[in-house]
C-alpha atoms as a PDB file:
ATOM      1  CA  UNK A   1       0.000   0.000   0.000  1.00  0.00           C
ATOM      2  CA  UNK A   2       1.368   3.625  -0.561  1.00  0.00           C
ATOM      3  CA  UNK A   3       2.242   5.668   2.536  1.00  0.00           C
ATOM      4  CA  UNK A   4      -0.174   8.676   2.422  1.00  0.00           C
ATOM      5  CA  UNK A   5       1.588  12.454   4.377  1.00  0.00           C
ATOM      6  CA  UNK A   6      -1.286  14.832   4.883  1.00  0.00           C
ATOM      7  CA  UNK A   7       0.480  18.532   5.982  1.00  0.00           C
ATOM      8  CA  UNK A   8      -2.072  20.532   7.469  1.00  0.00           C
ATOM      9  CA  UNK A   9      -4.700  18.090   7.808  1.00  0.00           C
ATOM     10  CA  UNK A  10      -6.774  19.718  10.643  1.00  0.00           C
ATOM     11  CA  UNK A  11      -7.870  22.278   8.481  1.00  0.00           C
ATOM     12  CA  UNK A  12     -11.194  22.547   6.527  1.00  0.00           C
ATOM     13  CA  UNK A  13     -10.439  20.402   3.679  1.00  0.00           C
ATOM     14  CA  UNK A  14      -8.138  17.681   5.577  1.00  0.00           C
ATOM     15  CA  UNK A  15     -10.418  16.842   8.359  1.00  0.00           C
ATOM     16  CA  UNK A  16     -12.207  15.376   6.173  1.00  0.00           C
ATOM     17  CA  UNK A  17     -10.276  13.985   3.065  1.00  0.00           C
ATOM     18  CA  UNK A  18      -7.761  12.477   5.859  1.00  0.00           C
ATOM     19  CA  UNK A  19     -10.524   9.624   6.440  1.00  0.00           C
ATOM     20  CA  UNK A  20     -11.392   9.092   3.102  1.00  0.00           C
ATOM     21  CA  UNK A  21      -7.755   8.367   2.647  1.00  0.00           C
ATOM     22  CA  UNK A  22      -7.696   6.279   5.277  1.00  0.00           C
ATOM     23  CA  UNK A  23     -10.457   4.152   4.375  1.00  0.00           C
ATOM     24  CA  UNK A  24      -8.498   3.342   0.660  1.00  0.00           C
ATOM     25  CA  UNK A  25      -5.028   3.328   1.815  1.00  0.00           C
ATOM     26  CA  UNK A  26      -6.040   2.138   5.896  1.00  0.00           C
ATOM     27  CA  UNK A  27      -5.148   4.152   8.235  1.00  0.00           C
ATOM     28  CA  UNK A  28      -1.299   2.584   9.470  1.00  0.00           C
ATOM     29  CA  UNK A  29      -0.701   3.807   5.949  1.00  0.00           C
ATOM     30  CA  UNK A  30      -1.938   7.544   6.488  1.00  0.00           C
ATOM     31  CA  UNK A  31       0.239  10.134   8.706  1.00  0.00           C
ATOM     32  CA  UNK A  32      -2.336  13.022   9.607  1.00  0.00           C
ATOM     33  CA  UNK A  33       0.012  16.436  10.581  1.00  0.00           C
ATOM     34  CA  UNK A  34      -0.577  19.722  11.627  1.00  0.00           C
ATOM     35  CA  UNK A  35       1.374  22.489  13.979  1.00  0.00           C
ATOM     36  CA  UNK A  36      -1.934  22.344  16.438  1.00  0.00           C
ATOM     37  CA  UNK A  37      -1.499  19.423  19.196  1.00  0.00           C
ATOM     38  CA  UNK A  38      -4.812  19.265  20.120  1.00  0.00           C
ATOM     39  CA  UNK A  39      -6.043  19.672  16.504  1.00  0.00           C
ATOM     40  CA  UNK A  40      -4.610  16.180  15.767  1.00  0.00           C
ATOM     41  CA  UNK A  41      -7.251  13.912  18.648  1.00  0.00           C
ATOM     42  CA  UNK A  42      -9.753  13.727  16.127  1.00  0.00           C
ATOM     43  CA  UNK A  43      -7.307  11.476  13.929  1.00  0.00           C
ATOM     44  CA  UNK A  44      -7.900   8.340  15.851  1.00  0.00           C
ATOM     45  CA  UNK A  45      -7.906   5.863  13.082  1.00  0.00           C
ATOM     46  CA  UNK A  46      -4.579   6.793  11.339  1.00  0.00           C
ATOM     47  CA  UNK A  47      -1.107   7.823  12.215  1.00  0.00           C
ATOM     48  CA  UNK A  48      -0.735  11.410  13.697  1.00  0.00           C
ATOM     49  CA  UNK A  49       2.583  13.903  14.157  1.00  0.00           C
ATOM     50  CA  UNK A  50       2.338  17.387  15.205  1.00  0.00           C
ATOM     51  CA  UNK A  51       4.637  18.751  12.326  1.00  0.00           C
ATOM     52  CA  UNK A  52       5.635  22.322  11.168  1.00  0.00           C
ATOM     53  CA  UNK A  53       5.667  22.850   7.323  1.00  0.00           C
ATOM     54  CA  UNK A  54       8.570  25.417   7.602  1.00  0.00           C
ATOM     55  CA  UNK A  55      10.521  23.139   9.863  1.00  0.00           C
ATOM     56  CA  UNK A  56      12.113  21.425   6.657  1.00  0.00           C
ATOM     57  CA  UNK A  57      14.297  18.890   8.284  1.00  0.00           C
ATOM     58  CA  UNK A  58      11.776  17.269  10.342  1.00  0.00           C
ATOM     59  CA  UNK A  59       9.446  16.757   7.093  1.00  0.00           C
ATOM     60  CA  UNK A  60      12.113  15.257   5.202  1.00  0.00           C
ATOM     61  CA  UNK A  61      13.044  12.581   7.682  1.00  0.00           C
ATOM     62  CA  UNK A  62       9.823  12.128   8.342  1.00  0.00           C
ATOM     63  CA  UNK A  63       9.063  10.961   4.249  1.00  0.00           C
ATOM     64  CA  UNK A  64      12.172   8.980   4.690  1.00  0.00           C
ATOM     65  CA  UNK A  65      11.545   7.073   7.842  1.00  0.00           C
ATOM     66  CA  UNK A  66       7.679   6.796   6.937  1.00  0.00           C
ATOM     67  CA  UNK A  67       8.749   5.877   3.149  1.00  0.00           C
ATOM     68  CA  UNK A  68       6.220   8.147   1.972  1.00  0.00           C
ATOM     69  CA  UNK A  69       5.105   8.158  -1.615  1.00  0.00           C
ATOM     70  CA  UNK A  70       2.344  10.682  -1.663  1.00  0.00           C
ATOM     71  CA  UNK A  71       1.707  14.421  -0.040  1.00  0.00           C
ATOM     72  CA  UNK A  72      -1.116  15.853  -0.130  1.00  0.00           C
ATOM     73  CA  UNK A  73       0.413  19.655   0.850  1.00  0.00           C
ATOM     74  CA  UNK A  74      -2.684  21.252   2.526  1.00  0.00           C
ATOM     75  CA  UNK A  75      -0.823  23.687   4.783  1.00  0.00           C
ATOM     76  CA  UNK A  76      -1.945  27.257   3.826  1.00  0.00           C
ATOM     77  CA  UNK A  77      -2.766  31.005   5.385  1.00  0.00           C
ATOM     78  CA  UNK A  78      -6.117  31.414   3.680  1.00  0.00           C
ATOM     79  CA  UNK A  79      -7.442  34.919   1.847  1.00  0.00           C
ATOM     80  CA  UNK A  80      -8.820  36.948   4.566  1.00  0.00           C
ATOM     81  CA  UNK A  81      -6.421  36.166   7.229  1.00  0.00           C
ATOM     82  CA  UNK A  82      -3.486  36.598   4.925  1.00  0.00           C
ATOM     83  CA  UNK A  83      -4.749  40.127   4.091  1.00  0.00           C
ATOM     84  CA  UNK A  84      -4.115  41.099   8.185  1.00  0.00           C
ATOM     85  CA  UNK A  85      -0.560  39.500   7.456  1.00  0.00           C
ATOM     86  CA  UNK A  86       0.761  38.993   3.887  1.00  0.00           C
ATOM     87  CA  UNK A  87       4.044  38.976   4.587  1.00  0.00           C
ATOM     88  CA  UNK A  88       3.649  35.920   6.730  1.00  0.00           C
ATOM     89  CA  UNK A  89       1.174  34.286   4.170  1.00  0.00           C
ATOM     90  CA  UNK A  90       3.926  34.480   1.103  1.00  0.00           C
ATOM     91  CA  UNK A  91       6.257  32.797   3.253  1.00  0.00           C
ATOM     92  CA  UNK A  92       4.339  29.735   4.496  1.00  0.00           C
ATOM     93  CA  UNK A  93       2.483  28.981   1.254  1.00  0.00           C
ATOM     94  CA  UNK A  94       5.365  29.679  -1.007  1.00  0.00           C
ATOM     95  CA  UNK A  95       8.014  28.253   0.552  1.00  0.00           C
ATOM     96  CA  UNK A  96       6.591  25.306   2.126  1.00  0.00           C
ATOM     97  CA  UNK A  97       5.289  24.266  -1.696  1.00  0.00           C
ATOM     98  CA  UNK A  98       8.506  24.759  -3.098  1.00  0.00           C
ATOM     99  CA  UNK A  99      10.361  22.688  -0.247  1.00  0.00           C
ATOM    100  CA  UNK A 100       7.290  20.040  -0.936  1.00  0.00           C
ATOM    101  CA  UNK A 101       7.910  19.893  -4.736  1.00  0.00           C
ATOM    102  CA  UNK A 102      11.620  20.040  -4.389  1.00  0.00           C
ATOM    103  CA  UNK A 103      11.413  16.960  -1.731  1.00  0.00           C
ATOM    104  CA  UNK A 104       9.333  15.180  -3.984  1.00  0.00           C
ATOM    105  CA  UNK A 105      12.046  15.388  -7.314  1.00  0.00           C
ATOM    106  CA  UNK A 106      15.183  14.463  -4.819  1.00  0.00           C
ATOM    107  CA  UNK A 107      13.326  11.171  -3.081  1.00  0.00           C
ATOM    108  CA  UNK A 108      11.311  10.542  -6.426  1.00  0.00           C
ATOM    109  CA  UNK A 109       7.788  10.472  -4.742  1.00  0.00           C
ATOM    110  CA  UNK A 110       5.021   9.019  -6.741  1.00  0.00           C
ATOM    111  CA  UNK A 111       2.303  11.958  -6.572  1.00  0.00           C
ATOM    112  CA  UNK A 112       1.715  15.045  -4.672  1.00  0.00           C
ATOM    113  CA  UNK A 113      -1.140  16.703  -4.408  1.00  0.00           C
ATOM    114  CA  UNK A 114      -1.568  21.056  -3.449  1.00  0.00           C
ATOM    115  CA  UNK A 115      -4.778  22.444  -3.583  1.00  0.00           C
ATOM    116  CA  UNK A 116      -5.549  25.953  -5.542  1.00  0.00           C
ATOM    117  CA  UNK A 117      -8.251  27.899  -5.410  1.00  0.00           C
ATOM    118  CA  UNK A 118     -10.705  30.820  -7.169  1.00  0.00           C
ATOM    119  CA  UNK A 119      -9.146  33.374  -5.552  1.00  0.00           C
ATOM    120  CA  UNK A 120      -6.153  32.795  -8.697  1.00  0.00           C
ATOM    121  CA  UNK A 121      -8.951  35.309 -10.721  1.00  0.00           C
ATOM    122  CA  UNK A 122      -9.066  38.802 -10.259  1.00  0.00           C
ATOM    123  CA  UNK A 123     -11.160  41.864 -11.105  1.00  0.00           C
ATOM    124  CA  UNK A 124      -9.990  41.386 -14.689  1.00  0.00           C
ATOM    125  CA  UNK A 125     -10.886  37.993 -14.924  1.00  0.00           C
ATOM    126  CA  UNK A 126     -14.297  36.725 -16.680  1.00  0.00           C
ATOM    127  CA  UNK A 127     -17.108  36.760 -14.058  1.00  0.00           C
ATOM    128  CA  UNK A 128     -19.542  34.431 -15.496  1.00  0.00           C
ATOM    129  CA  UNK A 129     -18.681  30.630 -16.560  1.00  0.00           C
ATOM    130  CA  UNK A 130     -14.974  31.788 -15.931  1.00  0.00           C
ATOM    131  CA  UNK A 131     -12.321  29.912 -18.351  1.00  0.00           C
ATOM    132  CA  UNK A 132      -9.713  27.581 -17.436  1.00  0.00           C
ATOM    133  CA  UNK A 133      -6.965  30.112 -19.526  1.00  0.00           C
ATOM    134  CA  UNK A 134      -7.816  33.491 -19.067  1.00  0.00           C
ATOM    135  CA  UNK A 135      -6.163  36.513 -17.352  1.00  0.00           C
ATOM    136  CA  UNK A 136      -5.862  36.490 -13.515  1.00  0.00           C
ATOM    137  CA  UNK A 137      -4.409  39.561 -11.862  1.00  0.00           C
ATOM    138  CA  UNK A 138      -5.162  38.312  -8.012  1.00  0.00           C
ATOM    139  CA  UNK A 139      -5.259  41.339  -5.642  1.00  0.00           C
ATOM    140  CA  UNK A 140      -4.605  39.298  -2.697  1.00  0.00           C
ATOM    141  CA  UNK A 141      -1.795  37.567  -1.147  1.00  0.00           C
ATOM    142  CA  UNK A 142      -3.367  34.576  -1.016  1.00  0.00           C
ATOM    143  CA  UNK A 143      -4.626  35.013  -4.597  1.00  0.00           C
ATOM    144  CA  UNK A 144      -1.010  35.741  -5.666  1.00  0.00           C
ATOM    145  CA  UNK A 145       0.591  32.709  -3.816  1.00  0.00           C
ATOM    146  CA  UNK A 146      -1.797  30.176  -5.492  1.00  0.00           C
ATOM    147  CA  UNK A 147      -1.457  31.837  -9.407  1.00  0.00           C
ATOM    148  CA  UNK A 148       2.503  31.896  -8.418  1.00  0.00           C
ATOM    149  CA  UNK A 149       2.212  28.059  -7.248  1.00  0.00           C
ATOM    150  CA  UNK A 150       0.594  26.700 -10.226  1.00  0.00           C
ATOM    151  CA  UNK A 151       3.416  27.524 -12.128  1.00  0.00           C
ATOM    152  CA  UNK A 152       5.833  26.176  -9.943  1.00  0.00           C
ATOM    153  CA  UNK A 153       3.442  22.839  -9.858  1.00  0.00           C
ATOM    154  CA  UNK A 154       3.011  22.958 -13.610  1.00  0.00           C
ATOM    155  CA  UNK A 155       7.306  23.633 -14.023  1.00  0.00           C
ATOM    156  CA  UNK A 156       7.701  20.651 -11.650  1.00  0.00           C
ATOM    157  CA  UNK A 157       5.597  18.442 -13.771  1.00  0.00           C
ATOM    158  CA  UNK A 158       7.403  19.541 -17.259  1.00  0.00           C
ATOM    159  CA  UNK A 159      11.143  19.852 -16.235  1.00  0.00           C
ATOM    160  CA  UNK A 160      11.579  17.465 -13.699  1.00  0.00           C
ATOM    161  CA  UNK A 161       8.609  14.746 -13.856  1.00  0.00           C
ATOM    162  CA  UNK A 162       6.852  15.501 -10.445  1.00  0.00           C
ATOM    163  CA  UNK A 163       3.427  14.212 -10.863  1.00  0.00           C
ATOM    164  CA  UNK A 164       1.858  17.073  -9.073  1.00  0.00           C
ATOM    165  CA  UNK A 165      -1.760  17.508  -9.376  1.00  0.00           C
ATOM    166  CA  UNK A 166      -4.230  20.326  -8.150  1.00  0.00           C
ATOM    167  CA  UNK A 167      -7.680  21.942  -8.275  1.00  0.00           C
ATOM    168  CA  UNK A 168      -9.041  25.623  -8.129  1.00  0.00           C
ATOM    169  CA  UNK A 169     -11.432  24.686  -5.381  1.00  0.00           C
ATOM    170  CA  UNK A 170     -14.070  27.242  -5.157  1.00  0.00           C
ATOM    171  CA  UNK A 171     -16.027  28.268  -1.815  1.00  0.00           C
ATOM    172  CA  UNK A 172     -15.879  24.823   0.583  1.00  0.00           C
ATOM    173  CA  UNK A 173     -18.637  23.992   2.722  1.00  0.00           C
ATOM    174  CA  UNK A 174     -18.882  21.349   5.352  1.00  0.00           C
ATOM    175  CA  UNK A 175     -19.806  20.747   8.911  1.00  0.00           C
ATOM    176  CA  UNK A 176     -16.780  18.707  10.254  1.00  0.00           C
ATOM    177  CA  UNK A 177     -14.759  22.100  11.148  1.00  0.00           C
ATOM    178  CA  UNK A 178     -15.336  25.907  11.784  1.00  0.00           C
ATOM    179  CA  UNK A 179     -14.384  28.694   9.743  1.00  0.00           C
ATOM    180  CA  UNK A 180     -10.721  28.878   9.034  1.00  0.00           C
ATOM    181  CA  UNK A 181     -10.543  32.446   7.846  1.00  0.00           C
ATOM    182  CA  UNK A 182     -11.519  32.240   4.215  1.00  0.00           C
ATOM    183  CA  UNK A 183     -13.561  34.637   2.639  1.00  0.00           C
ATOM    184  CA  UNK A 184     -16.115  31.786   1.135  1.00  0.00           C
ATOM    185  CA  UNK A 185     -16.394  30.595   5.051  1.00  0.00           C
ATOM    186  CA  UNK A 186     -19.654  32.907   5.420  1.00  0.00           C
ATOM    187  CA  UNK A 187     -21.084  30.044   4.170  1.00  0.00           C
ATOM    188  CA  UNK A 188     -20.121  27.378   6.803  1.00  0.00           C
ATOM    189  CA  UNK A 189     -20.331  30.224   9.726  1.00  0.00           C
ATOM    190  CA  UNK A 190     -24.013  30.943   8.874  1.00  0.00           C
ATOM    191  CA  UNK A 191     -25.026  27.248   9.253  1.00  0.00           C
ATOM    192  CA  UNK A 192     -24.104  27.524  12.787  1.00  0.00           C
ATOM    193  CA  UNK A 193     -25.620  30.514  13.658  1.00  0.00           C
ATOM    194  CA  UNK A 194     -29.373  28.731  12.407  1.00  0.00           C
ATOM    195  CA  UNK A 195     -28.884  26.038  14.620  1.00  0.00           C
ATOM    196  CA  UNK A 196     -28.017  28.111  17.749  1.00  0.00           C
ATOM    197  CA  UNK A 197     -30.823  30.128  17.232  1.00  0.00           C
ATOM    198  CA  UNK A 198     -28.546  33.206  16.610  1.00  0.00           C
ATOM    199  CA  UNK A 199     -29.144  36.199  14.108  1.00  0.00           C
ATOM    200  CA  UNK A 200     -26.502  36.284  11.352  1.00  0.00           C
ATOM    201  CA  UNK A 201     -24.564  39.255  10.497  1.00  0.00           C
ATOM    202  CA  UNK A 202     -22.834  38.433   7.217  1.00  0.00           C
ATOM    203  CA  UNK A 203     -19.972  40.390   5.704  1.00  0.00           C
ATOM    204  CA  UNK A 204     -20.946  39.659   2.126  1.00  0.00           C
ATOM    205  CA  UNK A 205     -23.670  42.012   0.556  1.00  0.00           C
ATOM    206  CA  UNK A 206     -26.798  40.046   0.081  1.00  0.00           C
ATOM    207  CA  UNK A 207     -26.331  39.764  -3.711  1.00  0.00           C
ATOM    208  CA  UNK A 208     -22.600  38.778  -3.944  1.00  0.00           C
ATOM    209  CA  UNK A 209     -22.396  35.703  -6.138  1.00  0.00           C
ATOM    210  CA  UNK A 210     -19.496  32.738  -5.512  1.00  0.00           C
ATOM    211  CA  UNK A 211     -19.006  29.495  -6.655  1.00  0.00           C
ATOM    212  CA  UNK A 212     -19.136  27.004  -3.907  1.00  0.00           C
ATOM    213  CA  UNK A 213     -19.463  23.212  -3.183  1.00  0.00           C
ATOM    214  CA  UNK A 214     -20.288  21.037  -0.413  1.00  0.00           C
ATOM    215  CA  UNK A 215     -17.295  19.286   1.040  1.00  0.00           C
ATOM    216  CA  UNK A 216     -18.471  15.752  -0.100  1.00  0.00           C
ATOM    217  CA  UNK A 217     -17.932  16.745  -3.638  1.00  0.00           C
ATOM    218  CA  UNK A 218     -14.868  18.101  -2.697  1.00  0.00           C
ATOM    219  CA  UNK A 219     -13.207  15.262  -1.556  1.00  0.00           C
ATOM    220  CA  UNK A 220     -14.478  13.057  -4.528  1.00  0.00           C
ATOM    221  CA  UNK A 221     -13.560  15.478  -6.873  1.00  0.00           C
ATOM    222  CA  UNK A 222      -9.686  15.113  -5.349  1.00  0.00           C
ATOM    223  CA  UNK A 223      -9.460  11.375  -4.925  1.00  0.00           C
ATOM    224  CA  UNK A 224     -11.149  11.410  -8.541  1.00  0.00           C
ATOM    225  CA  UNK A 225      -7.898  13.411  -9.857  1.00  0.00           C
ATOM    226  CA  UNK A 226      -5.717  11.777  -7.680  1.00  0.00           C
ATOM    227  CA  UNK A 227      -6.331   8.538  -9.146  1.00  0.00           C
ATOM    228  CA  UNK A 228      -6.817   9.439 -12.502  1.00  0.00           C
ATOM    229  CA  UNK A 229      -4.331   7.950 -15.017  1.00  0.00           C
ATOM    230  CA  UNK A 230      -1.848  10.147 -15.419  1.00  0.00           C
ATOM    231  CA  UNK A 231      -2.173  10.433 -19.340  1.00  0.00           C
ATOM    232  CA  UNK A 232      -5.921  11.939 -17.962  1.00  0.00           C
ATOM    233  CA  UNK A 233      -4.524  14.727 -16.289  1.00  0.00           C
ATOM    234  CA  UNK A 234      -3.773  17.105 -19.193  1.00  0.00           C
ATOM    235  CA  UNK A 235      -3.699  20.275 -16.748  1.00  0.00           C
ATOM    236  CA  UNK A 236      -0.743  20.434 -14.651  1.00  0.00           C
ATOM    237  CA  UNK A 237      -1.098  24.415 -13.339  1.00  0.00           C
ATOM    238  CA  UNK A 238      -4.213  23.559 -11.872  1.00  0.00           C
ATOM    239  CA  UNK A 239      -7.860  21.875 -13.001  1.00  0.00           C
ATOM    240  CA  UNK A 240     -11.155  25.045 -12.836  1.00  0.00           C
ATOM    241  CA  UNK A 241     -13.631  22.950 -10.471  1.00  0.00           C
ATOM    242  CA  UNK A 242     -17.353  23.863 -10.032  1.00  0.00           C
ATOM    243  CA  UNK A 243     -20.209  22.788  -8.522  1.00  0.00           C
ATOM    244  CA  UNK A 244     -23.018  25.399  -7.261  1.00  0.00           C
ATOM    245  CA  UNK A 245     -23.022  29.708  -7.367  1.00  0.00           C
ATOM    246  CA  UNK A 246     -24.909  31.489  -4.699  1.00  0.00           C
ATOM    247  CA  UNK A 247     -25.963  34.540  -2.621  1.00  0.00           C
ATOM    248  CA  UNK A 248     -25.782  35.198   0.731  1.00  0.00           C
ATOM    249  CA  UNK A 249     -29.497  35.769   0.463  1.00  0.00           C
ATOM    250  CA  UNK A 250     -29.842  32.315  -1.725  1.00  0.00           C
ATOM    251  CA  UNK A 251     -28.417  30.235   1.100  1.00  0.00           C
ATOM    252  CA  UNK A 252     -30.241  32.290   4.336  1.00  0.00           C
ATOM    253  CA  UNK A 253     -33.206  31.674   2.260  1.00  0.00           C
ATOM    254  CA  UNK A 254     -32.391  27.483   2.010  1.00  0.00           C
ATOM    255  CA  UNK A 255     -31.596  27.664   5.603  1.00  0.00           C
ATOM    256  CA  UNK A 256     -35.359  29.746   6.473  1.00  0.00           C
ATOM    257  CA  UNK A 257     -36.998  26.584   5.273  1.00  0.00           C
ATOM    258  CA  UNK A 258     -36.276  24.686   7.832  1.00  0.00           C
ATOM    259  CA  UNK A 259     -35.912  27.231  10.813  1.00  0.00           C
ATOM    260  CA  UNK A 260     -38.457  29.869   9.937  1.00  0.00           C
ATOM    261  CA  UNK A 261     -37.045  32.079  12.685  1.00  0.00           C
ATOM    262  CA  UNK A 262     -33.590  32.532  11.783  1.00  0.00           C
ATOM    263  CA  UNK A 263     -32.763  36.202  10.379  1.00  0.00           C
ATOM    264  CA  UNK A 264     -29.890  37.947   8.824  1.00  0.00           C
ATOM    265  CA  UNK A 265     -28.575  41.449   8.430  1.00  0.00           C
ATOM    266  CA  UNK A 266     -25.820  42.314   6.295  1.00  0.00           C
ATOM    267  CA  UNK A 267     -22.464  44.593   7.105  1.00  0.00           C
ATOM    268  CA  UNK A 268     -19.978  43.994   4.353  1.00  0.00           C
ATOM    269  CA  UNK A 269     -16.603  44.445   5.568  1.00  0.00           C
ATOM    270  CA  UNK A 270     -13.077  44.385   3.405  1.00  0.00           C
ATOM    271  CA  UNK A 271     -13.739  40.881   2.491  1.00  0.00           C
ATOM    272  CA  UNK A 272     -17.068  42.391   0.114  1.00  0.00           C
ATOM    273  CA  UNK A 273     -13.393  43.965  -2.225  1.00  0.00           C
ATOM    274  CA  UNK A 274     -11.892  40.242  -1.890  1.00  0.00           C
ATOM    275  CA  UNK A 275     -15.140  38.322  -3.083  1.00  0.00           C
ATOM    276  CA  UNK A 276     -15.968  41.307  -5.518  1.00  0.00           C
ATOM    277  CA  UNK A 277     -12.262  40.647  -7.524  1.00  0.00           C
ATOM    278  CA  UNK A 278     -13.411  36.762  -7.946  1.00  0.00           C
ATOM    279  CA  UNK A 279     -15.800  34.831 -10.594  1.00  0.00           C
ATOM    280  CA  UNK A 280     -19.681  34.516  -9.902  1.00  0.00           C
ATOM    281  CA  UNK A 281     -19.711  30.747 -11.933  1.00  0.00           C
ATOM    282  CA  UNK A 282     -16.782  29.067 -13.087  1.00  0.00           C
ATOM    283  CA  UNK A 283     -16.383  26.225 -16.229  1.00  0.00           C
ATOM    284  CA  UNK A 284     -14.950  23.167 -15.285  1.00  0.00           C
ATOM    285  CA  UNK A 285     -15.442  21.293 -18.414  1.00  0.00           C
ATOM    286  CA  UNK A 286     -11.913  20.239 -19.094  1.00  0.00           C
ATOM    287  CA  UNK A 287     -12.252  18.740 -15.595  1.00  0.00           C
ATOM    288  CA  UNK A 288     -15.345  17.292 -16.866  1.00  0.00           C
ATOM    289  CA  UNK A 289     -13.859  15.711 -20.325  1.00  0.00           C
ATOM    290  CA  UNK A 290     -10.059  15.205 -18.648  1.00  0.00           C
ATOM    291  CA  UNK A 291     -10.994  12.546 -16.120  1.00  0.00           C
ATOM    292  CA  UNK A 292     -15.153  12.197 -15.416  1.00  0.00           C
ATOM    293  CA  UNK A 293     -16.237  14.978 -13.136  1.00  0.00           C
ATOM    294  CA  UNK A 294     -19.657  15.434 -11.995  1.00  0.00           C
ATOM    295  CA  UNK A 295     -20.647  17.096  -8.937  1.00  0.00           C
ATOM    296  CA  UNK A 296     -23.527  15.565  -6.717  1.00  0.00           C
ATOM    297  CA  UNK A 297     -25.002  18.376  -4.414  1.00  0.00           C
ATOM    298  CA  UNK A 298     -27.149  21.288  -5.398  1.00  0.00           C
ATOM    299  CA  UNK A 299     -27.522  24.350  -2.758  1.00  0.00           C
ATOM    300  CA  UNK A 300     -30.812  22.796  -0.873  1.00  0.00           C
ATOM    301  CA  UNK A 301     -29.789  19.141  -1.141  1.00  0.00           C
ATOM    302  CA  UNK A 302     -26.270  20.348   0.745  1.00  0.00           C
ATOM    303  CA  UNK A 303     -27.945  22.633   3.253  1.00  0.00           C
ATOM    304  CA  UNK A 304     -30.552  19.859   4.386  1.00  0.00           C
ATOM    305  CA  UNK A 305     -27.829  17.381   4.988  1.00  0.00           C
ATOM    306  CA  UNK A 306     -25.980  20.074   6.753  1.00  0.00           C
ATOM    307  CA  UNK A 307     -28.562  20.892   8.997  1.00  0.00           C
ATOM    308  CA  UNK A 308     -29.201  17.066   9.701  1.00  0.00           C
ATOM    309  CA  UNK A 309     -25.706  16.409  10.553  1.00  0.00           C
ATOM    310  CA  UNK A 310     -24.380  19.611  12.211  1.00  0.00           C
ATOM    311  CA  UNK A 311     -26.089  19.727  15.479  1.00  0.00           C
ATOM    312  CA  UNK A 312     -25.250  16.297  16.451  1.00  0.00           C
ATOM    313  CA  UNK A 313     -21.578  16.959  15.827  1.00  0.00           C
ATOM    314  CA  UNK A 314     -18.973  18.234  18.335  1.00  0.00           C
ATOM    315  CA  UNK A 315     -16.194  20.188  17.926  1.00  0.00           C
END
């Protein structure tokens, strides 16, 4: 079986896509890491090391003692909170990647795996049904790191055979973790508010469109492109990935269906500039034709199994 490193996997996306790694690979085969201590009790079925990213030494033993084969790089300071600290947020996603993609050419690792996002795009970019090649022009630091990335993936990949692989993920929503400081993460945060009988003060004007998906299509849509053949993946900067667009207004309406109470008010804050410099609907059909995508959840299918499985979870 291949030895699976997760970096970062207490975050958002890995809390969840750790288990469904586990449950292919099993979980003596999966090392779950992240800087947080505590953050790493909820990985009771796999292997678990409190690791820093930046601490370069310690990772690269680590993928020689372990005999790793795959990373999937997670590790990131997302768009909002690298705004309050850029200088910090170019380090840790930059360099960490390029230490990650620079391990994997010197110990010849089979795949790695870093996540990109929407936030590439920028207030030049197409708005609606947004290309896979088009102009970018990010205005954040986060936005910057992630265009800058994909080229380091995508010069991996051509000069030096690193079978690095990655998606522009769009908004993520799930119920397995809080907000991590994304600008998209109004849309987890509000979820919890309705259930705690709490009014909802978002920071996105009611009408501010983003692509978004539920965290189930997430993760298929990664172990889909993860285990693609590798003469699928034609895209080696990073794979456009869509599922659903929404309003602030669209998703307190969903919620209102089911707790007729709940209310809303809206205060848009400097996140409004962030979300107002990125797409409204993005095409994904190269992801589509390259290896099989297809997204399962529409906006009230994901909030009613949201709202059946969040209150019985605990943090």
């Amino acid at each position: 079986m291949e030895r699976v490193l997760i970096i970062g996997a207490a975050g958002q996306l890995g809390s969840e896509l750790t288990q469904a790694l586990a449950d292919i690979y099993g979980g003596e085969n999966v090392i779950a890491t992240d800087i947080q201590p505590q953050a790493l009790e909820k990985f009771d079925y796999c292997k678990t090391k409190v690791l820093d990213v930046m601490d370069k030494k310690t990772v690269r033993s680590l993928v020689k003692s372990e005999n790793v084969k795959q990373i999937y790089h997670l590790a990131a300071v997302l768009s909002a909170t690298g705004e309050k600290n850029p200088l910090f947020a170019w380090q840790l996603n930059m360099d960490s990647l390029l230490f990650v993609l620079e391990l994997a050419r010197e110990e010849k690792l089979d795949k790695i795996y870093w996540p990109s996002s929407i936030a590439v795009f920028g207030p030049n970019t197409p708005k609606v049904n947004t290309p896979q090649f088009c102009v970018k022009e990010p205005n954040t630091v986060y936005g910057i790191s992630k265009q800058v990335g994909e080229r380091w993936c995508e010069y991996y990949f051509q000069k030096y055979g690193v079978d690095v692989r990655s998606l522009r993920y769009p908004g993520l929503i799930g119920y397995k973790s809080l907000p991590g400081g994304g600008t998209t993460d109004y849309a987890v945060d509000i979820y919890h508010k309705a259930i705690a009988g709490e009014h909802f003060v978002s920071f996105l004007k009611e009408d501010t469109y983003l692509p978004m998906m539920y965290m189930p299509d997430a993760i298929k849509a990664t172990l889909d492109l993860m285990h693609a053949p590798e003469e699928n993946v034609k895209i080696r900067s990073s794979y456009n990935l869509a599922a659903i667009s929404f309003s602030p207004k669209e998703i307190y309406e969903s919620i209102k269906k089911h707790y007729p109470d709940f209310t809303i008010s809206y205060e848009p804050d400097f996140r409004q500039s962030i979300a107002d410099s990125w797409p409204d609907s993005i095409d994904d059909s190269r992801a589509r034709e390259d290896w099989g995508w297809k997204h399962e959840y529409d906006l009230e299918k994901m909030t009613e199994d949201i709202l059946k499985h969040l209150p019985t979870y605990s943090f």
